[in-house]
C-alpha atoms as a PDB file:
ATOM      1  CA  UNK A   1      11.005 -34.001-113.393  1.00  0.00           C
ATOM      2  CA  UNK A   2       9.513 -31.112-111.354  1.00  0.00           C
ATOM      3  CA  UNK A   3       5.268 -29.936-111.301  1.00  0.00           C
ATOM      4  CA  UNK A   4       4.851 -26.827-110.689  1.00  0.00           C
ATOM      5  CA  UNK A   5       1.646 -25.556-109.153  1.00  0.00           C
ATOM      6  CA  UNK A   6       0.885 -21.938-109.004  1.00  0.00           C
ATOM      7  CA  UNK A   7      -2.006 -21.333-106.620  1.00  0.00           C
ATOM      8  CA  UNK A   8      -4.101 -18.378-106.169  1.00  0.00           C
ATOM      9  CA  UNK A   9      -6.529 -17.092-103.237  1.00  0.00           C
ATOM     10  CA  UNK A  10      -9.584 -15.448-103.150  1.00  0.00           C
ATOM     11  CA  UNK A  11      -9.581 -11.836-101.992  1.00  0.00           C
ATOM     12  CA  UNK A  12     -11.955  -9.399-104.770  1.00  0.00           C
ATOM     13  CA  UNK A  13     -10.229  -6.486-105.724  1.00  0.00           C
ATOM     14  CA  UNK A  14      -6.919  -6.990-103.858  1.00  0.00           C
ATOM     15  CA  UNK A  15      -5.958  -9.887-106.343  1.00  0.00           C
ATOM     16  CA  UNK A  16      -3.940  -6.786-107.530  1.00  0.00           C
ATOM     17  CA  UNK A  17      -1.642  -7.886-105.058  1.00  0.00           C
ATOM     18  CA  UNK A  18      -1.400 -11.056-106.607  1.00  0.00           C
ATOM     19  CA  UNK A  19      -1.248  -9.856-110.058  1.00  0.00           C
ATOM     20  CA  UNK A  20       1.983  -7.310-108.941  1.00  0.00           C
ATOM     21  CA  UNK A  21       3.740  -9.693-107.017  1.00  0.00           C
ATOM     22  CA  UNK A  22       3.800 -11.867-110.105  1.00  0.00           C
ATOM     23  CA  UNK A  23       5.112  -9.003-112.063  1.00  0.00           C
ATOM     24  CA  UNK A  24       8.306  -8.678-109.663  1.00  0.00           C
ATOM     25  CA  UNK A  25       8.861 -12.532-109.779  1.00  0.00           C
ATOM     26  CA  UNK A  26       8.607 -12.171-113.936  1.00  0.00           C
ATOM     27  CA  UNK A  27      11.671  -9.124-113.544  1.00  0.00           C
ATOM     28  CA  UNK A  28      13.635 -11.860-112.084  1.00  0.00           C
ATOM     29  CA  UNK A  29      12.878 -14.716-113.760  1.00  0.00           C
ATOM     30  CA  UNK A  30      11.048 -14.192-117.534  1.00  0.00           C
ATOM     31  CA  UNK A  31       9.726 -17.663-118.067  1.00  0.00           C
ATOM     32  CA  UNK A  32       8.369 -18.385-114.841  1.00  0.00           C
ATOM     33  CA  UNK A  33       4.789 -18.462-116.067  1.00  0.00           C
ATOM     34  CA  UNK A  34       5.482 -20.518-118.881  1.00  0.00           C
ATOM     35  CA  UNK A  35       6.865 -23.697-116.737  1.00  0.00           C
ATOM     36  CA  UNK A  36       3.773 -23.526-114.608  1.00  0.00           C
ATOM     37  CA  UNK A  37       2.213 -26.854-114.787  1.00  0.00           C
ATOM     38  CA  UNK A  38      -1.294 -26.511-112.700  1.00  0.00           C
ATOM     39  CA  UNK A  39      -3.095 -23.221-111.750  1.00  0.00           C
ATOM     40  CA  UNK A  40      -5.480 -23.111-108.678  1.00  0.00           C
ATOM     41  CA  UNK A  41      -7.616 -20.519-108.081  1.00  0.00           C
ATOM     42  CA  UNK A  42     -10.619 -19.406-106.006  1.00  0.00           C
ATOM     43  CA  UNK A  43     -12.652 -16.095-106.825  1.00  0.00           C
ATOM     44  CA  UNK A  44     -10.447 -13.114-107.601  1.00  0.00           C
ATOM     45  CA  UNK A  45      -7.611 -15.935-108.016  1.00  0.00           C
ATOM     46  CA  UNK A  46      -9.982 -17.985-110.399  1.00  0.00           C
ATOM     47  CA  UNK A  47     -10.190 -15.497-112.664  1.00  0.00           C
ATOM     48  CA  UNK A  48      -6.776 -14.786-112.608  1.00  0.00           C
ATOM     49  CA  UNK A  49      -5.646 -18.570-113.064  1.00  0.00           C
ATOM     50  CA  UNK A  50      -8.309 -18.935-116.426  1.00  0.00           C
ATOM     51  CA  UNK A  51      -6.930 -15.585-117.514  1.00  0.00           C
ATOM     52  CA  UNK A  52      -3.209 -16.647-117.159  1.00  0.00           C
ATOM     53  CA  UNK A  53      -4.303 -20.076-118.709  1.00  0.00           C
ATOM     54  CA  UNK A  54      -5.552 -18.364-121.134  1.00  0.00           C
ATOM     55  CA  UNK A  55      -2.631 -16.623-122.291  1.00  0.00           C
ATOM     56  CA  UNK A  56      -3.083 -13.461-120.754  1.00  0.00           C
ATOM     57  CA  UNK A  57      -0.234 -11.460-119.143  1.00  0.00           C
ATOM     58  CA  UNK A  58      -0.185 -10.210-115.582  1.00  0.00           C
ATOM     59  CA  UNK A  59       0.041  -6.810-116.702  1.00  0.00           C
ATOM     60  CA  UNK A  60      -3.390  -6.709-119.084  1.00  0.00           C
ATOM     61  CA  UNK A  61      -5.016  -8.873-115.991  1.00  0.00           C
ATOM     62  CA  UNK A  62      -3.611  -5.594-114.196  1.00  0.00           C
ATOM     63  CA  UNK A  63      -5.003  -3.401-116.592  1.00  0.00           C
ATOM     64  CA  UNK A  64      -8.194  -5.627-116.739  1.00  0.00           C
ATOM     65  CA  UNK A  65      -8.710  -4.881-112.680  1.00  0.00           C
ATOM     66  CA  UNK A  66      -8.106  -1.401-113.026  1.00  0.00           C
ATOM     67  CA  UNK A  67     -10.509  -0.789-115.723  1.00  0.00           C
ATOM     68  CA  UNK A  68     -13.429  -3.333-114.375  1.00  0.00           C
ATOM     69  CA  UNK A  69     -13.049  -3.563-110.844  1.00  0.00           C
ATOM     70  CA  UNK A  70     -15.056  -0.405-109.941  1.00  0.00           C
ATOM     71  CA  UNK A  71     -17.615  -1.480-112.436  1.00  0.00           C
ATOM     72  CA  UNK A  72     -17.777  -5.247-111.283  1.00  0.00           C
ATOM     73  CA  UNK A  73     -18.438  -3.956-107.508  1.00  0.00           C
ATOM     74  CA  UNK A  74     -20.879  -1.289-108.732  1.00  0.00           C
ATOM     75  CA  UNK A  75     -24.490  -0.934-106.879  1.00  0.00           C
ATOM     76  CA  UNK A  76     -27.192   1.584-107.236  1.00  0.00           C
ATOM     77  CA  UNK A  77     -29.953   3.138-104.954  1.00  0.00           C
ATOM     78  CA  UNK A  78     -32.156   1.108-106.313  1.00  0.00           C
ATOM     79  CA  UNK A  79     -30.710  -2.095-105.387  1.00  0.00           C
ATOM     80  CA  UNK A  80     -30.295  -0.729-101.663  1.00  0.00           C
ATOM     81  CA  UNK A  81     -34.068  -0.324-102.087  1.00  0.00           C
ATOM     82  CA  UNK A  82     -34.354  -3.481-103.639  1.00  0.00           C
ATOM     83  CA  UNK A  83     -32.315  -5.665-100.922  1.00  0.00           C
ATOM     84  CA  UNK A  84     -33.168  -3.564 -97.463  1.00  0.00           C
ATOM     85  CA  UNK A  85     -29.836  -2.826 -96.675  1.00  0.00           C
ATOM     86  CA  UNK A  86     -28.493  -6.346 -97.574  1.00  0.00           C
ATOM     87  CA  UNK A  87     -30.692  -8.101 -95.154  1.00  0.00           C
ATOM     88  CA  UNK A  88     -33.252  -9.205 -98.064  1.00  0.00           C
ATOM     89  CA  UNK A  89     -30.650 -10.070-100.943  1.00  0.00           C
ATOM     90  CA  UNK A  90     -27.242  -9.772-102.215  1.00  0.00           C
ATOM     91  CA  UNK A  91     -25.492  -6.350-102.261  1.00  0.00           C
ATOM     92  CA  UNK A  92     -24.611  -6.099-105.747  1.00  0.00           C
ATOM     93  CA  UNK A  93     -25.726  -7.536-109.138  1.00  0.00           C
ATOM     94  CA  UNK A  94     -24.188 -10.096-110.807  1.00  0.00           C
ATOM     95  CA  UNK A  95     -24.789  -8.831-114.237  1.00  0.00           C
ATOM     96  CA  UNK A  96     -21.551  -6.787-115.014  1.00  0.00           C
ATOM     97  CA  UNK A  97     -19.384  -9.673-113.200  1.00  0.00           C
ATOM     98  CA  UNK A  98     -20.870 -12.182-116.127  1.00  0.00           C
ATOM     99  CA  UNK A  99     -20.420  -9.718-119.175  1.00  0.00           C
ATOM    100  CA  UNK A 100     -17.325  -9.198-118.120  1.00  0.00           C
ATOM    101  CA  UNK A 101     -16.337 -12.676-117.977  1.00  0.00           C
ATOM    102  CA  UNK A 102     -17.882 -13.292-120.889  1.00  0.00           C
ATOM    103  CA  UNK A 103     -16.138 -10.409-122.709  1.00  0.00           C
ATOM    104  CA  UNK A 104     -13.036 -12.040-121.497  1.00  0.00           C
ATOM    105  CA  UNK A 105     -13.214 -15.594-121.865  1.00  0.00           C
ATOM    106  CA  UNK A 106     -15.529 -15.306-125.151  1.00  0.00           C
ATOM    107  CA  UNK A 107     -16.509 -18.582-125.877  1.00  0.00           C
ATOM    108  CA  UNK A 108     -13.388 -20.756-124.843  1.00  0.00           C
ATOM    109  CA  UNK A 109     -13.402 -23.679-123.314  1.00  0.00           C
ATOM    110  CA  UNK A 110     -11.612 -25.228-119.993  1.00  0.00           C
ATOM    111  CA  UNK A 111     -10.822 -28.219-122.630  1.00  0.00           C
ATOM    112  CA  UNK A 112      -8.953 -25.551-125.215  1.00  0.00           C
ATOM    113  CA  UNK A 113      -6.565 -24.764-122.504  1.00  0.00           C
ATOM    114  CA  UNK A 114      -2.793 -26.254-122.536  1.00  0.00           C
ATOM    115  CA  UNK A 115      -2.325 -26.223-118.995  1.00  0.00           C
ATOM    116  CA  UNK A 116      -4.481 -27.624-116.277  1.00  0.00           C
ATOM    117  CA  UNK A 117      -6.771 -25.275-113.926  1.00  0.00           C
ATOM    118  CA  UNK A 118      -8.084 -26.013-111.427  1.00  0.00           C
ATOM    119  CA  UNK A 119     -11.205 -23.790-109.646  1.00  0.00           C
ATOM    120  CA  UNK A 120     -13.171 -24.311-106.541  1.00  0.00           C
ATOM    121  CA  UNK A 121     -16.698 -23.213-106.270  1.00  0.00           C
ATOM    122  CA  UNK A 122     -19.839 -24.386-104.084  1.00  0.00           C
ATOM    123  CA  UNK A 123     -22.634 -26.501-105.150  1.00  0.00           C
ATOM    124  CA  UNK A 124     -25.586 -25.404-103.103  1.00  0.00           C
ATOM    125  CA  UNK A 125     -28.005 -28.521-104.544  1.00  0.00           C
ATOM    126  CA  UNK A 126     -26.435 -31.559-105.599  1.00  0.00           C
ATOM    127  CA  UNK A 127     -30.023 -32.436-106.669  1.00  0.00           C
ATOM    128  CA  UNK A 128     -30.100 -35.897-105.529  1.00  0.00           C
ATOM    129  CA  UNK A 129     -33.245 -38.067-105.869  1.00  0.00           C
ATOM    130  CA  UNK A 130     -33.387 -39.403-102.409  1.00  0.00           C
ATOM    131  CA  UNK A 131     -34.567 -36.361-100.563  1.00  0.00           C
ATOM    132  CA  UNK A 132     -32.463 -37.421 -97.563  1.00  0.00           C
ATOM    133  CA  UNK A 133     -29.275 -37.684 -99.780  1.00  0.00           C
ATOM    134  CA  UNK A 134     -29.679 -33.901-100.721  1.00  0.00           C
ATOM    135  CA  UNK A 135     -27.343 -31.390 -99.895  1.00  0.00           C
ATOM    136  CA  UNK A 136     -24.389 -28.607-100.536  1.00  0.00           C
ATOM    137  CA  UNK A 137     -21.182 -29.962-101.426  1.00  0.00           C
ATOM    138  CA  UNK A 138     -17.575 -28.507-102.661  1.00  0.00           C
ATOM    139  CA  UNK A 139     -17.674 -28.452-106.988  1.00  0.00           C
ATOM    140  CA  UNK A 140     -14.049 -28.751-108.204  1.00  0.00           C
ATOM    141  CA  UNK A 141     -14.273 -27.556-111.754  1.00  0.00           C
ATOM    142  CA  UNK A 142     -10.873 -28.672-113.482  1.00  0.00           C
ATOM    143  CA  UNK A 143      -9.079 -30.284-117.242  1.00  0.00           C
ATOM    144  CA  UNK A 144      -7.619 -32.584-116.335  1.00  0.00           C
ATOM    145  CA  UNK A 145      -7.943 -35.786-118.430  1.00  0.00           C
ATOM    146  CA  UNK A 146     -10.609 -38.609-116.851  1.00  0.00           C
ATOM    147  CA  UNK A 147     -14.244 -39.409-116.471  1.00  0.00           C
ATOM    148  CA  UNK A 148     -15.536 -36.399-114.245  1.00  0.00           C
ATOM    149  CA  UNK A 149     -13.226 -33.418-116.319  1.00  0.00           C
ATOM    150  CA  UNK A 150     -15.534 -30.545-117.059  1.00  0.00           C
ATOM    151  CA  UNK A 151     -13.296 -29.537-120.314  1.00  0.00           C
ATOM    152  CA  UNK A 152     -16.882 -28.522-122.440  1.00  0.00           C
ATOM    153  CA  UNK A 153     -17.084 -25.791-119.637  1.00  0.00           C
ATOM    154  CA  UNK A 154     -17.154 -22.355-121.091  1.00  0.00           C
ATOM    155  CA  UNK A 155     -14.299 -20.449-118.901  1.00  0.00           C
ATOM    156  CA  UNK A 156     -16.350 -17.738-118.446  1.00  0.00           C
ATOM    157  CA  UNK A 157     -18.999 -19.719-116.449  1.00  0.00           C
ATOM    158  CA  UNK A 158     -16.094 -21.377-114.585  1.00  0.00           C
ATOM    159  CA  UNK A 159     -14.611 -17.465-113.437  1.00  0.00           C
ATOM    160  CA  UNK A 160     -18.322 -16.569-113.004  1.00  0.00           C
ATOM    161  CA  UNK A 161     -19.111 -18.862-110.413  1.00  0.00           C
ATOM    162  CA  UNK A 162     -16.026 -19.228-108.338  1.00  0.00           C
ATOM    163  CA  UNK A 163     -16.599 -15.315-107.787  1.00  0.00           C
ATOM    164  CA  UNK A 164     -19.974 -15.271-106.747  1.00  0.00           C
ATOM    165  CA  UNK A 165     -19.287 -14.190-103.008  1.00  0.00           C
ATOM    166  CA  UNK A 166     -22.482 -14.839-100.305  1.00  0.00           C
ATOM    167  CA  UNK A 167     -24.151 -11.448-100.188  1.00  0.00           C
ATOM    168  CA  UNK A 168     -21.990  -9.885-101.870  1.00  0.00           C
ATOM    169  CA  UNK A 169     -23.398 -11.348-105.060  1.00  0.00           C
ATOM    170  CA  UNK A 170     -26.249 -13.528-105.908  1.00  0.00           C
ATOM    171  CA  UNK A 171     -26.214 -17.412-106.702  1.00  0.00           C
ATOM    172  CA  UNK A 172     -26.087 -18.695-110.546  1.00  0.00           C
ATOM    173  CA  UNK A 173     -27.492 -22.006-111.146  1.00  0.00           C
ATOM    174  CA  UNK A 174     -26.791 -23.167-107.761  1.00  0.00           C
ATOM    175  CA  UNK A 175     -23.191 -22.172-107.556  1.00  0.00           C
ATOM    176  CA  UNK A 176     -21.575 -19.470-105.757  1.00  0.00           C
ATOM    177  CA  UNK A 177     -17.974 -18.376-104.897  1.00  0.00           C
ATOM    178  CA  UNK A 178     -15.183 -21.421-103.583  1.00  0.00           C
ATOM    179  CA  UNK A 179     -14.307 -19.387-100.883  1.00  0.00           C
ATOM    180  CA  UNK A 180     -16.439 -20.010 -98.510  1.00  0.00           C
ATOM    181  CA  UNK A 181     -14.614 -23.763 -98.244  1.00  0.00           C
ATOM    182  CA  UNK A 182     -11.061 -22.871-100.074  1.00  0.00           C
ATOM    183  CA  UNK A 183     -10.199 -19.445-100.349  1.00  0.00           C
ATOM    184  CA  UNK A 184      -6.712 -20.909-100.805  1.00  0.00           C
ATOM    185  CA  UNK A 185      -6.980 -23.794-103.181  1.00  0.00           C
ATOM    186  CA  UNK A 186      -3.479 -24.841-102.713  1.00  0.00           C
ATOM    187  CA  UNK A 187      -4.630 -28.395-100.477  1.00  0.00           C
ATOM    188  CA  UNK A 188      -7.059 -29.086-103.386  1.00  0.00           C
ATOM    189  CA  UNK A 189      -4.578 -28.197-106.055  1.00  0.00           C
ATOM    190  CA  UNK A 190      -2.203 -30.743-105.034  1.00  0.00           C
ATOM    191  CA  UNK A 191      -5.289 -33.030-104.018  1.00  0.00           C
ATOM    192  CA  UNK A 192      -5.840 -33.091-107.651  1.00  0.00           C
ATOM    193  CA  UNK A 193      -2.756 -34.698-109.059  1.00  0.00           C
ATOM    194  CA  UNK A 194      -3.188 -37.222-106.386  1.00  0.00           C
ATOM    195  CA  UNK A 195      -6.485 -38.389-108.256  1.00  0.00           C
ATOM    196  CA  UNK A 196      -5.926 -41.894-109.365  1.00  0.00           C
ATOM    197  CA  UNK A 197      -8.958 -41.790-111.434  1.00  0.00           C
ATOM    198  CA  UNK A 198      -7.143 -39.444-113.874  1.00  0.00           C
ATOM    199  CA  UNK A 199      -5.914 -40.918-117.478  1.00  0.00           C
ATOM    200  CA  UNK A 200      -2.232 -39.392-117.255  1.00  0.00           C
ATOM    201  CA  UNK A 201       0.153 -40.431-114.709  1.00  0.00           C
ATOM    202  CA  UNK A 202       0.305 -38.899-111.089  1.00  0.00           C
ATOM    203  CA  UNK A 203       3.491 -36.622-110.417  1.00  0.00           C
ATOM    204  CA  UNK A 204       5.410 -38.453-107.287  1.00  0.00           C
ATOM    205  CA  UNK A 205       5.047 -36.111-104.292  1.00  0.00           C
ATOM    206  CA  UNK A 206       8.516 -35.271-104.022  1.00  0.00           C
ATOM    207  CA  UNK A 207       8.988 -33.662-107.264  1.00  0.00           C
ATOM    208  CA  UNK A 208       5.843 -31.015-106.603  1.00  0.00           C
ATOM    209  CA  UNK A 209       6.813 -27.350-106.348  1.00  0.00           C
ATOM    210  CA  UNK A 210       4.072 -25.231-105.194  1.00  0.00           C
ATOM    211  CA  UNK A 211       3.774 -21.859-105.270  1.00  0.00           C
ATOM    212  CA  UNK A 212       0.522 -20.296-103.217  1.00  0.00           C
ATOM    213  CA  UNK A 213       0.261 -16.270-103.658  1.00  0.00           C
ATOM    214  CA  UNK A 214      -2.390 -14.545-101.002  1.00  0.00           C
ATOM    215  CA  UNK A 215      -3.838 -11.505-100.962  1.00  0.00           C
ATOM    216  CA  UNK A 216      -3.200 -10.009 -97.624  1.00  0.00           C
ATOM    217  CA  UNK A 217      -5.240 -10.552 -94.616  1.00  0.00           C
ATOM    218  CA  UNK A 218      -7.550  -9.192 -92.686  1.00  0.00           C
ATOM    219  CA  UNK A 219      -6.855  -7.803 -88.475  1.00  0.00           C
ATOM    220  CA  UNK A 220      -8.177 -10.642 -86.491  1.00  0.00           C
ATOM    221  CA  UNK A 221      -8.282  -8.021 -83.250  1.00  0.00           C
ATOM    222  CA  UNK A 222      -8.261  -4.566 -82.683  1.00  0.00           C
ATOM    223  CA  UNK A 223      -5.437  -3.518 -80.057  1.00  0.00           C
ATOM    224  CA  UNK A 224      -7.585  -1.199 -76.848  1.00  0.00           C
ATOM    225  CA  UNK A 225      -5.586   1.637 -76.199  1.00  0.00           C
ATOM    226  CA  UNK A 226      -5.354   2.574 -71.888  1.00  0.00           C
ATOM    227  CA  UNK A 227      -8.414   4.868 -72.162  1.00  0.00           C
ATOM    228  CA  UNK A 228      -7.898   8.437 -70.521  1.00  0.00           C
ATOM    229  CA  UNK A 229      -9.745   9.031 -68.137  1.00  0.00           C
ATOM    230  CA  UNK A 230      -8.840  12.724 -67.449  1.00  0.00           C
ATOM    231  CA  UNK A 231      -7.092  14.565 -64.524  1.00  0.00           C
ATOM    232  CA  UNK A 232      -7.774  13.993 -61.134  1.00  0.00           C
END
């Protein structure tokens, strides 16, 4: 019996790449969605993952970017004030990111979903009593079934805190966006349903399918023209 695992990067506003490349693959094949066993997704594709999870269609998390993205990345004078040009604080505030999140999760649950999820974020504290023993650490928020599942998390926290990019945004209780150790959560997707400590049964290996959608990438150089240096 095949698991498929649908896995989704990190990338801000260009997870409308993601979101219209998984229109095309719904022209071709309708049910695609539906057979998805496991979503993964960091940032951008965090919120997308909940949001498909959720029941949502690709084409209102479309309509969802279009409508919120220039609002979620808003900043004001004030705030450039505020932060000194981004060398004092974070570039934008956080506050329209969690109303929106909260406008579109409500006040559902990770454990009220029928698929699993999977979402990375970054624990800055683990808050350990030995002061030696202190320190940041990877937080794998997921459903699935055992003695660390964090199904009484509200979504909206969840997509909140995977999307809380270093200066770019602000931390929140500690947490801020899984990209900065998984933008592509596809290693800890599949890491997941190796988890022995989990009450269901592990999928063998061999029957995994696993899709992982990006969101472009960035130029890693700049190519140096000859310069001219006139006529001699």
């Amino acid at each position: 019996m095949v698991y498929r695992i649908l896995s989704l990067d990190g990338g801000g506003i260009r997870g409308l790449i993601t979101i219209i490349f998984m229109e095309r693959l719904l022209e071709r094949y309708p049910n695609w969605l539906e057979d998805v066993d496991l979503f993964a997704g960091t940032s951008t594709g965090g919120i997308l993952s909940l949001g498909l999870a959720s029941g949502l269609t690709p084409a209102e998390l479309k309509q969802m970017y279009l409508k919120h993205g220039a609002e979620i990345f808003a900043d004001s004078l004030w705030d450039d004030v505020k932060d000194l040009g981004r060398l004092a604080g974070a570039e934008y505030s956080s506050d329209n990111l969690k109303h929106i999140a909260q406008e579109i999760f409500t006040d559902r649950t990770l454990g009220d979903l029928k698929q699993r999820v999977v979402v990375p974020v970054f624990d800055l504290d683990n808050e350990a009593e030995v002061a030696k023993s202190r320190s940041w650490k990877p937080k794998i928020f997921h459903n699935f079934p055992g003695p660390d599942s964090d199904g009484d998390q509200p979504l909206w926290k969840v997509a909140f805190y995977t999307s809380l990019a270093p200066t770019y945004f602000p931390p929140s209780e500690g947490y801020i966006d899984g990209g900065v150790f998984a933008n592509s959560p596809s290693m800890i997707a599949l890491g997941q349903t190796r988890d022995q400590r989990s009450s269901k049964p592990n999928p063998p290996l061999e029957e995994i399918r696993l899709l992982s959608l990006g969101t472009g990438r960035s130029l890693s150089f700049i190519d140096k023209p000859d310069p001219d240096w006139g006529d001699w």
